[in-house]
PDB file of N, CA and C in Angstrom:
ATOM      1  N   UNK A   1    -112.026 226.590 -27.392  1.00  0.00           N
ATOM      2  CA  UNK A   1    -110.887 226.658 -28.277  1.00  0.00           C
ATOM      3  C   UNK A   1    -109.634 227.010 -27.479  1.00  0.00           C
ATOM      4  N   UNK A   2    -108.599 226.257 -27.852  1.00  0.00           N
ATOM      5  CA  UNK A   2    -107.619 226.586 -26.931  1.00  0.00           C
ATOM      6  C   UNK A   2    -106.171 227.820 -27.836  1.00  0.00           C
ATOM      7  N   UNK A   3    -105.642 228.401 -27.393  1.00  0.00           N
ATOM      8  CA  UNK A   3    -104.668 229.659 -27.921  1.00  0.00           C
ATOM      9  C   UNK A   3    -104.063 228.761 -28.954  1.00  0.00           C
ATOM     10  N   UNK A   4    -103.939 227.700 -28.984  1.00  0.00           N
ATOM     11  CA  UNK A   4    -102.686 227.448 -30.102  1.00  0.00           C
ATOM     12  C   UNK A   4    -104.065 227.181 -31.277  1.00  0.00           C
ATOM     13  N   UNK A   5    -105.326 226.974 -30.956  1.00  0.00           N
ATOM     14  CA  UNK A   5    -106.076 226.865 -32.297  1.00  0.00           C
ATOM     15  C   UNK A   5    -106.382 228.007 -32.389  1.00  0.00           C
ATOM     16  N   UNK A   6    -106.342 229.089 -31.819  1.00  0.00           N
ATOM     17  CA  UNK A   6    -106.889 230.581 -32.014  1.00  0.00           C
ATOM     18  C   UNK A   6    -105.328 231.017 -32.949  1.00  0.00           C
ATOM     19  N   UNK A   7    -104.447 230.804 -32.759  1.00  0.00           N
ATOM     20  CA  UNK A   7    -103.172 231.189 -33.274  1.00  0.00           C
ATOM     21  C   UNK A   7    -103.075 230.479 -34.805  1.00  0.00           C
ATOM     22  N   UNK A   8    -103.553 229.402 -35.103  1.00  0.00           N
ATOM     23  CA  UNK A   8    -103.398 228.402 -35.919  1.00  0.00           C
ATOM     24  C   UNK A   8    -104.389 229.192 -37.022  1.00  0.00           C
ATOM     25  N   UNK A   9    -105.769 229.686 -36.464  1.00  0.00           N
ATOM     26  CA  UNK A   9    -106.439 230.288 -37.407  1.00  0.00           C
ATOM     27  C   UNK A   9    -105.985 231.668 -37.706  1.00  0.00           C
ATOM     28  N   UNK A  10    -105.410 232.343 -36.777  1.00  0.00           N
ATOM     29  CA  UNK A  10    -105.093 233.500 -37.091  1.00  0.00           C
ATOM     30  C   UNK A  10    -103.460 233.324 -38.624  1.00  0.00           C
ATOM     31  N   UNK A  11    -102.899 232.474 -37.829  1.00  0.00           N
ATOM     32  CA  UNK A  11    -101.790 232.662 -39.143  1.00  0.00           C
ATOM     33  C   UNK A  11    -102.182 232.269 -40.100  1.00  0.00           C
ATOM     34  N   UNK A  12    -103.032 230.908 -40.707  1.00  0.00           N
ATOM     35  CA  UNK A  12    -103.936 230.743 -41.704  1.00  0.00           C
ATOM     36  C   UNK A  12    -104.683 231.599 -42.268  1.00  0.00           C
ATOM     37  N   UNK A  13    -105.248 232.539 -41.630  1.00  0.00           N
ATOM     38  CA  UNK A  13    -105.990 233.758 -42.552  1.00  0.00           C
ATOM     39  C   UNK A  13    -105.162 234.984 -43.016  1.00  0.00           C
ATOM     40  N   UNK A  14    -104.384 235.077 -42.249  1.00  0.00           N
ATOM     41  CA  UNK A  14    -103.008 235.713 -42.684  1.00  0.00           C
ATOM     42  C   UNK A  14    -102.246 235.327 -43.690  1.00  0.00           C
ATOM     43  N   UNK A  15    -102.192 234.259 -44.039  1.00  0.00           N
ATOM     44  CA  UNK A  15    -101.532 233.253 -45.388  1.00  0.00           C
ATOM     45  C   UNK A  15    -102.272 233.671 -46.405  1.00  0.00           C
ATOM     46  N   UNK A  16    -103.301 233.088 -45.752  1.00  0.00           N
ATOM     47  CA  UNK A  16    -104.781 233.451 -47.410  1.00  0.00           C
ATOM     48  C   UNK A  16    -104.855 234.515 -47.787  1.00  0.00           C
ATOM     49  N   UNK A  17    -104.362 235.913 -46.868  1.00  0.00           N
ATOM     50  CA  UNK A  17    -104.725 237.163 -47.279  1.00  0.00           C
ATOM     51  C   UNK A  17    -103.474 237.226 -48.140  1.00  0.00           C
ATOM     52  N   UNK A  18    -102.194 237.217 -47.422  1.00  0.00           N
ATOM     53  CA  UNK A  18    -100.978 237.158 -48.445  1.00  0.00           C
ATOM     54  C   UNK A  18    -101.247 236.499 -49.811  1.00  0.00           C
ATOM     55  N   UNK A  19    -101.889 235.940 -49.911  1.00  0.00           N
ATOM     56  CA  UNK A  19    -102.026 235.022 -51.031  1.00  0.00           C
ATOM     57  C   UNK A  19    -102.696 235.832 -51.842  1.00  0.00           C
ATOM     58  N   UNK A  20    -104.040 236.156 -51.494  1.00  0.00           N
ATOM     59  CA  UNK A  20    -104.690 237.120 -52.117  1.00  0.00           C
ATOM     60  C   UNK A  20    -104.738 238.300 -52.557  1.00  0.00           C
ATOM     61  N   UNK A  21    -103.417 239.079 -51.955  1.00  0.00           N
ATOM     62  CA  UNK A  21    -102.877 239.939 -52.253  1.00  0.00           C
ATOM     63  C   UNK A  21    -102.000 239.420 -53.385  1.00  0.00           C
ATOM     64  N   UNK A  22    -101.518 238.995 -53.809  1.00  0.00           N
ATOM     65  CA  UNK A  22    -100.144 238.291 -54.640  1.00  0.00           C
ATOM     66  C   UNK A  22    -101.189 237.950 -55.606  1.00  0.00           C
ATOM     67  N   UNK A  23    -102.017 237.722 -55.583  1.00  0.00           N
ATOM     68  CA  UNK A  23    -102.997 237.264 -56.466  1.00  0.00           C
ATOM     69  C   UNK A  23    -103.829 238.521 -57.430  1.00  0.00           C
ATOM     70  N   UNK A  24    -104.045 239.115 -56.539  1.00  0.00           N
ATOM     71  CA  UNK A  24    -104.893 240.411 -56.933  1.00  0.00           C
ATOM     72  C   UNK A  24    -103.460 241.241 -57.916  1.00  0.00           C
ATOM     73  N   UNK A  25    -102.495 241.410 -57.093  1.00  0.00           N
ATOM     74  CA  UNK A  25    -101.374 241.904 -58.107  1.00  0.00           C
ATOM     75  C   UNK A  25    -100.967 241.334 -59.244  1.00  0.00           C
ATOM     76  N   UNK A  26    -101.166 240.011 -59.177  1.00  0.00           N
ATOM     77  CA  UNK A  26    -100.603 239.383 -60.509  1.00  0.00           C
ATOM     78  C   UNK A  26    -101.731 239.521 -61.469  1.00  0.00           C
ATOM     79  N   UNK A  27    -102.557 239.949 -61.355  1.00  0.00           N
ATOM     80  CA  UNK A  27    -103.967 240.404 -61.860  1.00  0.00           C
ATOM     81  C   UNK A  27    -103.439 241.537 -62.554  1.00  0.00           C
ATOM     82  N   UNK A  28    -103.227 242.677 -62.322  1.00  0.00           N
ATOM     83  CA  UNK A  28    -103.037 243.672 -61.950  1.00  0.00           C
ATOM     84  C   UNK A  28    -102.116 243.880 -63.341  1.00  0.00           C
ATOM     85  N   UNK A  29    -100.874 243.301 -62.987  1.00  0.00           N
ATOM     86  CA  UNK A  29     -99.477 243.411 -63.821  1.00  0.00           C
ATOM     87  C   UNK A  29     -98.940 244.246 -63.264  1.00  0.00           C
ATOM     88  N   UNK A  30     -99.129 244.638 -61.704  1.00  0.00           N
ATOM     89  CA  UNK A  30     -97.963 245.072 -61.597  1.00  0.00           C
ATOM     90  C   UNK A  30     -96.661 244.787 -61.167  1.00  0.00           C
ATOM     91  N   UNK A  31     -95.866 245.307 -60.946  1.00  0.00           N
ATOM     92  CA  UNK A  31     -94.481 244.918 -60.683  1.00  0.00           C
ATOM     93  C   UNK A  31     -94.245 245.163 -58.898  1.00  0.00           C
ATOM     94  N   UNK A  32     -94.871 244.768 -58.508  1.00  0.00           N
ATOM     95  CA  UNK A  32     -94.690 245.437 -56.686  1.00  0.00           C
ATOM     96  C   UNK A  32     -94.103 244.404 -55.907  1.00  0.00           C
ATOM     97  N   UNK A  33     -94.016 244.424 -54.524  1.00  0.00           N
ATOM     98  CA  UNK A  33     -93.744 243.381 -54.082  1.00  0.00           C
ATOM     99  C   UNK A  33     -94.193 242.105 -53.483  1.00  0.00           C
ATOM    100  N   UNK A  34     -95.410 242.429 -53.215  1.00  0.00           N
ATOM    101  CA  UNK A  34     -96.780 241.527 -53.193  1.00  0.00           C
ATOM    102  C   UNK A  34     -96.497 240.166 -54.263  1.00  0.00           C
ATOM    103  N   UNK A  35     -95.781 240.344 -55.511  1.00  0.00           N
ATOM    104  CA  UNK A  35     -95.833 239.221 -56.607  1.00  0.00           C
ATOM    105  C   UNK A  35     -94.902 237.898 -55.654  1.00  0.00           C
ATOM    106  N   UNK A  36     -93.669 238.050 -55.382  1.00  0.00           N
ATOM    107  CA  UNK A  36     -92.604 236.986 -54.563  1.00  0.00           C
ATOM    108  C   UNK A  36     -92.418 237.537 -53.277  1.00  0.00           C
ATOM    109  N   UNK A  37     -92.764 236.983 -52.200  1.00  0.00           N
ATOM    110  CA  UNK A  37     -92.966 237.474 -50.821  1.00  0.00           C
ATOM    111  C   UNK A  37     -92.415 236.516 -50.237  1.00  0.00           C
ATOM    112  N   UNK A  38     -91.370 236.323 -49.643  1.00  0.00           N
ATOM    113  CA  UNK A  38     -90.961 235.323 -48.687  1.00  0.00           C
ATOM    114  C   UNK A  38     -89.788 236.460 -47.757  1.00  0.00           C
ATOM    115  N   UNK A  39     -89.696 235.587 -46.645  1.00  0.00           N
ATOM    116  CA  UNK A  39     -89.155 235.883 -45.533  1.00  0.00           C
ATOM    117  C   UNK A  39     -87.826 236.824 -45.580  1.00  0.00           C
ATOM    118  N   UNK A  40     -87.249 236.381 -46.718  1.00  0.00           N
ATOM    119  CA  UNK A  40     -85.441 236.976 -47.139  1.00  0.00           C
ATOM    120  C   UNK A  40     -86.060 238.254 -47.698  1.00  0.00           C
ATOM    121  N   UNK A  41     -87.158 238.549 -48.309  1.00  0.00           N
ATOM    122  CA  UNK A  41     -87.268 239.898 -49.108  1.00  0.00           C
ATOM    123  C   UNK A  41     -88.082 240.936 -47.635  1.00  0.00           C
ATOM    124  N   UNK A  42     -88.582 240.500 -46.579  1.00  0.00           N
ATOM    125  CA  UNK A  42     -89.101 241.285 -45.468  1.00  0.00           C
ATOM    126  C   UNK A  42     -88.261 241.494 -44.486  1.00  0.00           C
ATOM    127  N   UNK A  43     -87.309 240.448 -44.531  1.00  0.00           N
ATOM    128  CA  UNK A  43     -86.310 240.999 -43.277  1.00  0.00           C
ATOM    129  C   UNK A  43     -85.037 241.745 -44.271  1.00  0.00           C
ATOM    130  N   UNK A  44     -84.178 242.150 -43.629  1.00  0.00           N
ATOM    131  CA  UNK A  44     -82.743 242.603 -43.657  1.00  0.00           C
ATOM    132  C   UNK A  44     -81.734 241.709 -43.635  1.00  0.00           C
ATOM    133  N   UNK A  45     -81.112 241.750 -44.479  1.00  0.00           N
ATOM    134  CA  UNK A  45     -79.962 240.540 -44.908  1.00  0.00           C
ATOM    135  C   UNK A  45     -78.802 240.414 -43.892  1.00  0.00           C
ATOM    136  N   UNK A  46     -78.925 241.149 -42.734  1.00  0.00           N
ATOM    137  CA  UNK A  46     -78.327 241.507 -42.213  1.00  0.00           C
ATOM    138  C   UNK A  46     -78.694 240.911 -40.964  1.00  0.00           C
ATOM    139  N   UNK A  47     -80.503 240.550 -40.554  1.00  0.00           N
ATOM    140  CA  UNK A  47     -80.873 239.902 -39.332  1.00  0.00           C
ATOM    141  C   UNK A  47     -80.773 237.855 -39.792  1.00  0.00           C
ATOM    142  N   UNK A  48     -80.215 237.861 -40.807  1.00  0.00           N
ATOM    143  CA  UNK A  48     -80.473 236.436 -41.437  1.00  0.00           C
ATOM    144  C   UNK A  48     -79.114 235.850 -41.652  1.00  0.00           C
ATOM    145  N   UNK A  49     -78.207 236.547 -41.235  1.00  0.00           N
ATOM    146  CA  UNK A  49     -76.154 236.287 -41.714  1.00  0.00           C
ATOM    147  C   UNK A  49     -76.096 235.032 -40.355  1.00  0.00           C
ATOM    148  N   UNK A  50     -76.832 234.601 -39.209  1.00  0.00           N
ATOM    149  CA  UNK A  50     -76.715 233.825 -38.383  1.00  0.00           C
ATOM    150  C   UNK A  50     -76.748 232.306 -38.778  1.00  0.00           C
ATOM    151  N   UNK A  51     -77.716 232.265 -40.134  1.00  0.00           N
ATOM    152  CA  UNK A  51     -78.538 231.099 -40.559  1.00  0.00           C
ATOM    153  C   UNK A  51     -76.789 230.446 -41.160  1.00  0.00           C
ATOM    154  N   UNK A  52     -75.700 230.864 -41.651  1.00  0.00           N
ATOM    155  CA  UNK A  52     -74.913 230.635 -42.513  1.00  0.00           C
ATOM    156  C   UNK A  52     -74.037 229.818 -41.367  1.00  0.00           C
ATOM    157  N   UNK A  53     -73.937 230.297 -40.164  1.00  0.00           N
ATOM    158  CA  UNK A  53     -72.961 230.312 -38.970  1.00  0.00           C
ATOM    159  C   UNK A  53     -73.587 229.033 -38.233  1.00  0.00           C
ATOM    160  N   UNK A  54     -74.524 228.312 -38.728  1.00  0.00           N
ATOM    161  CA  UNK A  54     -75.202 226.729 -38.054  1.00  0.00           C
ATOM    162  C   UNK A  54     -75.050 226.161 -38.970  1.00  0.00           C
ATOM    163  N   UNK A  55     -73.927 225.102 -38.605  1.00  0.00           N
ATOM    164  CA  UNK A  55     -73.406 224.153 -39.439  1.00  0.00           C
ATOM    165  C   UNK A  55     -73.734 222.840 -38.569  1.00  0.00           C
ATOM    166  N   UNK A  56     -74.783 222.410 -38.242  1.00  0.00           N
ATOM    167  CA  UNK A  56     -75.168 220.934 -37.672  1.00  0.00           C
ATOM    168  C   UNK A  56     -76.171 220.416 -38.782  1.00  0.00           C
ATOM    169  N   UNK A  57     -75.576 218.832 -39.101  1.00  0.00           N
ATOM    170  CA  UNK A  57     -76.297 218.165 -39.974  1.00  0.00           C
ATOM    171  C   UNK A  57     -77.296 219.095 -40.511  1.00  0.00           C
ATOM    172  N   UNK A  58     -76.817 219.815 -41.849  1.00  0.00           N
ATOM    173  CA  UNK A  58     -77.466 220.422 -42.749  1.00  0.00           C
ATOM    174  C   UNK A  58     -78.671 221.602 -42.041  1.00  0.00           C
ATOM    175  N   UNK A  59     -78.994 221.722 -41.105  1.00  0.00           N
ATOM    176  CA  UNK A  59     -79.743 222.403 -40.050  1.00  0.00           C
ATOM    177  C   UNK A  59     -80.071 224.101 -41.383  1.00  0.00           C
ATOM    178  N   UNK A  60     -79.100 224.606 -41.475  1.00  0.00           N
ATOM    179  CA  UNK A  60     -78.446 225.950 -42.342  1.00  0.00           C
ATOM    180  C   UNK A  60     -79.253 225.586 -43.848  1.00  0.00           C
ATOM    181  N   UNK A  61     -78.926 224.176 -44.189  1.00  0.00           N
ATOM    182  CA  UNK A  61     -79.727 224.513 -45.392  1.00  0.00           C
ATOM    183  C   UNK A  61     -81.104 224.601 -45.475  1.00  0.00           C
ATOM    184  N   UNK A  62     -81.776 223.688 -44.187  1.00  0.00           N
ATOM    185  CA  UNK A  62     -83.551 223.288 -44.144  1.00  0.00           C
ATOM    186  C   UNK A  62     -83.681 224.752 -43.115  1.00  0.00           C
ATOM    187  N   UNK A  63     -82.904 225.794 -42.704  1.00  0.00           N
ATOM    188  CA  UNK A  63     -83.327 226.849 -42.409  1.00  0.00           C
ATOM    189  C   UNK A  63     -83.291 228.241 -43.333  1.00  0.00           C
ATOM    190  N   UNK A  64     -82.603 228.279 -44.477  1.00  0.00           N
ATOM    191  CA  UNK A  64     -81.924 228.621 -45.309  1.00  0.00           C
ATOM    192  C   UNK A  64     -83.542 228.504 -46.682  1.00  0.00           C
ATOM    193  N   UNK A  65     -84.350 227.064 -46.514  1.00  0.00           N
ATOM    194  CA  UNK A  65     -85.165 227.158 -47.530  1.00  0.00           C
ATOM    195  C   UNK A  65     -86.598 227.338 -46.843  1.00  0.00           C
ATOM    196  N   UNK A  66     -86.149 227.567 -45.564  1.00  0.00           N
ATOM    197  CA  UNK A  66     -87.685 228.264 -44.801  1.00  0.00           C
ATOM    198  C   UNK A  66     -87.997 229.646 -45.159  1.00  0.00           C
ATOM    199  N   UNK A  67     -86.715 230.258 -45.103  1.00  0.00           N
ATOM    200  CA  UNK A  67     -86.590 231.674 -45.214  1.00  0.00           C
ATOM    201  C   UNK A  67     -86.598 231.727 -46.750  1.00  0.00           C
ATOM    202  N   UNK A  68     -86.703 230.894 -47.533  1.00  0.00           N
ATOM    203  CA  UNK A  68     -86.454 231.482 -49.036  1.00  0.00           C
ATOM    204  C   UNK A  68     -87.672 231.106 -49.481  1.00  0.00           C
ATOM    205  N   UNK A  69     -88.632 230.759 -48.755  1.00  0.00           N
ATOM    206  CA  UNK A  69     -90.205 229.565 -49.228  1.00  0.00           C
ATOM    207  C   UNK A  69     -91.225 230.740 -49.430  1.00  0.00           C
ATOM    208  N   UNK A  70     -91.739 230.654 -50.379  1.00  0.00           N
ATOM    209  CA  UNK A  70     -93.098 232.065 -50.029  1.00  0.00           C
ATOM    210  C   UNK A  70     -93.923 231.993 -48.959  1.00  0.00           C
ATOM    211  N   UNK A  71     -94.097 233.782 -48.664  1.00  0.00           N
ATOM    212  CA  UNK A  71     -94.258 233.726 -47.235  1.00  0.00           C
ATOM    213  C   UNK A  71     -95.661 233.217 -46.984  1.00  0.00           C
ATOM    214  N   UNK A  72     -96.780 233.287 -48.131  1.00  0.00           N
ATOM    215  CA  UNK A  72     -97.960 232.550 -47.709  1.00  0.00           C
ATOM    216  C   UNK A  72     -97.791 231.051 -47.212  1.00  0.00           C
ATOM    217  N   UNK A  73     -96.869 230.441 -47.795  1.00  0.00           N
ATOM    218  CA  UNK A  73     -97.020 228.977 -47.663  1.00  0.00           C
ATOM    219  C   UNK A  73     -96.437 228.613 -46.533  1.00  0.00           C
ATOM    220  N   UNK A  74     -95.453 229.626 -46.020  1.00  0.00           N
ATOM    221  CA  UNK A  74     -95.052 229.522 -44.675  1.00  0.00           C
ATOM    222  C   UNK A  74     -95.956 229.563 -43.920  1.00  0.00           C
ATOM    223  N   UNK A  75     -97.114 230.922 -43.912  1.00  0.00           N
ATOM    224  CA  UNK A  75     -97.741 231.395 -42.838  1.00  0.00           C
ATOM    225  C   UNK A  75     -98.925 230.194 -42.798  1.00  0.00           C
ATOM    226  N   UNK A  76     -99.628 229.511 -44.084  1.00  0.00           N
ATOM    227  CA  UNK A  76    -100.266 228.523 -43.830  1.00  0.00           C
ATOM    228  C   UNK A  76     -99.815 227.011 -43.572  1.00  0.00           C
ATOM    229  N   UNK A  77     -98.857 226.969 -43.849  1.00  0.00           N
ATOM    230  CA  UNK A  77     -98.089 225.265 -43.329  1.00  0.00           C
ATOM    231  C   UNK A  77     -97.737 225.753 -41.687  1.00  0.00           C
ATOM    232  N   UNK A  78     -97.233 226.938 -41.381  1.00  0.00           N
ATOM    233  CA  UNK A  78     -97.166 226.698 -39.943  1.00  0.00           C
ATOM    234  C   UNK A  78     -99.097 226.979 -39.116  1.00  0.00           C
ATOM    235  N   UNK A  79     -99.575 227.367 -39.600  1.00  0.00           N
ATOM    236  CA  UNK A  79    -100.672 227.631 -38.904  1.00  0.00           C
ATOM    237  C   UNK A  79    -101.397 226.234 -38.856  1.00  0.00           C
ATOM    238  N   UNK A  80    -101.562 225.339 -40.301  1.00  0.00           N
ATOM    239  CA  UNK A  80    -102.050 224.004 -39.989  1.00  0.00           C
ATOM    240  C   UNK A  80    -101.072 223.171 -38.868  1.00  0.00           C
ATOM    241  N   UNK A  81    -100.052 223.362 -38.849  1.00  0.00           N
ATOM    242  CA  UNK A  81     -99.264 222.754 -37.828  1.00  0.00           C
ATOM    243  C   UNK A  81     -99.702 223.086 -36.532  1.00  0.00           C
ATOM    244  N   UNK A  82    -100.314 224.679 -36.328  1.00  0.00           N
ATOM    245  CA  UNK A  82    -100.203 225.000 -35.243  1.00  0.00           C
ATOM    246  C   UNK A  82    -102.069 224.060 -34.743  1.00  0.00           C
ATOM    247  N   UNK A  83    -102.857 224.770 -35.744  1.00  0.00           N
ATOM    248  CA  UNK A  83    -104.212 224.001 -35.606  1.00  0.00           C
ATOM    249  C   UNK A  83    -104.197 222.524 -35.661  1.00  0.00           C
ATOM    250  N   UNK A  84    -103.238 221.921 -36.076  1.00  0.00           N
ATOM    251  CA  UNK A  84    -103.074 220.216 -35.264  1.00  0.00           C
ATOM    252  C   UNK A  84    -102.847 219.605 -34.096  1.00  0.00           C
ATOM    253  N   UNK A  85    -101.562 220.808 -33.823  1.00  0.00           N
ATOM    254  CA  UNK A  85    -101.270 220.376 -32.510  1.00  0.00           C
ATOM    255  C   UNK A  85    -102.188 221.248 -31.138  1.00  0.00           C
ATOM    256  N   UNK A  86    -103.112 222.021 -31.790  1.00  0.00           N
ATOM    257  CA  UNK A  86    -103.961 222.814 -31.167  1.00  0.00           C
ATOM    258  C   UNK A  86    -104.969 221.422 -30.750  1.00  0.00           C
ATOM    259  N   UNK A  87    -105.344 220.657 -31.898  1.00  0.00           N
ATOM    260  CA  UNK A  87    -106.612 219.779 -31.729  1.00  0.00           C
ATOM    261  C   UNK A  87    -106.334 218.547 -30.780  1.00  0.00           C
ATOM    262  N   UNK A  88    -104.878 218.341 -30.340  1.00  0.00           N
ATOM    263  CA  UNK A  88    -104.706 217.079 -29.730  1.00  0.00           C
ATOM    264  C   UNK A  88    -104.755 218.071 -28.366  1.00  0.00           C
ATOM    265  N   UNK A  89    -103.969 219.231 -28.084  1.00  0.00           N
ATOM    266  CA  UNK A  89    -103.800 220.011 -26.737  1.00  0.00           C
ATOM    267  C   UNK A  89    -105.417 220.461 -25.699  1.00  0.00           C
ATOM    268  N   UNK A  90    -105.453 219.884 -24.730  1.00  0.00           N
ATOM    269  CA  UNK A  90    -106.415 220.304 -24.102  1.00  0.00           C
ATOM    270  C   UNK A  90    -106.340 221.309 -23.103  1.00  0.00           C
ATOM    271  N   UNK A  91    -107.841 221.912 -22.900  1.00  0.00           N
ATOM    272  CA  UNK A  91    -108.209 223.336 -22.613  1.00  0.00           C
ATOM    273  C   UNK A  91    -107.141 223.358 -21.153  1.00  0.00           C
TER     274      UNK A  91
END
C-alpha cells in the first residue's frame, strides 16, 4: 500500500466517524455542534478573510463552497480522491 492509499483510508474513516457522530446527535435532539459541521464553523473567521482577496476566474467562490460543504463530505470526497490517485501511484 502506498502513503497516499494509507492517507485516503485514513480521511475516509474520519468522514464516516464525523458522520456518525452527526448522526448519533441528530438521534439524540440535541442542539450541539456535531448536527452542521463544516470547515467555516471549526476554523476562525479570521484564518478564512484570504478566500475573499482571490479574485481569479471565480477561484473565491469554488473555494468559498469548499469551506461551507459539510465537513464529512469533504473529509470523504477528498479521501476517495486521495485513494484513486493512490491506486494509479506506484510503490
Amino acid at each position: 500500500m502506498s502513503k497516499l492509499t494509507i492517507v485516503g483510508l485514513l480521511t475516509t474513516l474520519s468522514g464516516l466517524v464525523v458522520l456518525g457522530f452527526q448522526a448519533i446527535s441528530s438521534l439524540m435532539g440535541t442542539e450541539e455542534v456535531w448536527k452542521s459541521l463544516s470547515l467555516r464553523d471549526v476554523l476562525d473567521s479570521g484564518q478564512l478573510g484570504w478566500i475573499d482577496q482571490v479574485a481569479l476566474l471565480g477561484v473565491d467562490r469554488g473555494l468559498d463552497y469548499v469551506v461551507s460543504m459539510p465537513l464529512f463530505a469533504l473529509l470523504v470526497g477528498s479521501g476517495a480522491i486521495l485513494l484513486l490517485v493512490g491506486g494509479f501511484v506506484s510503490k
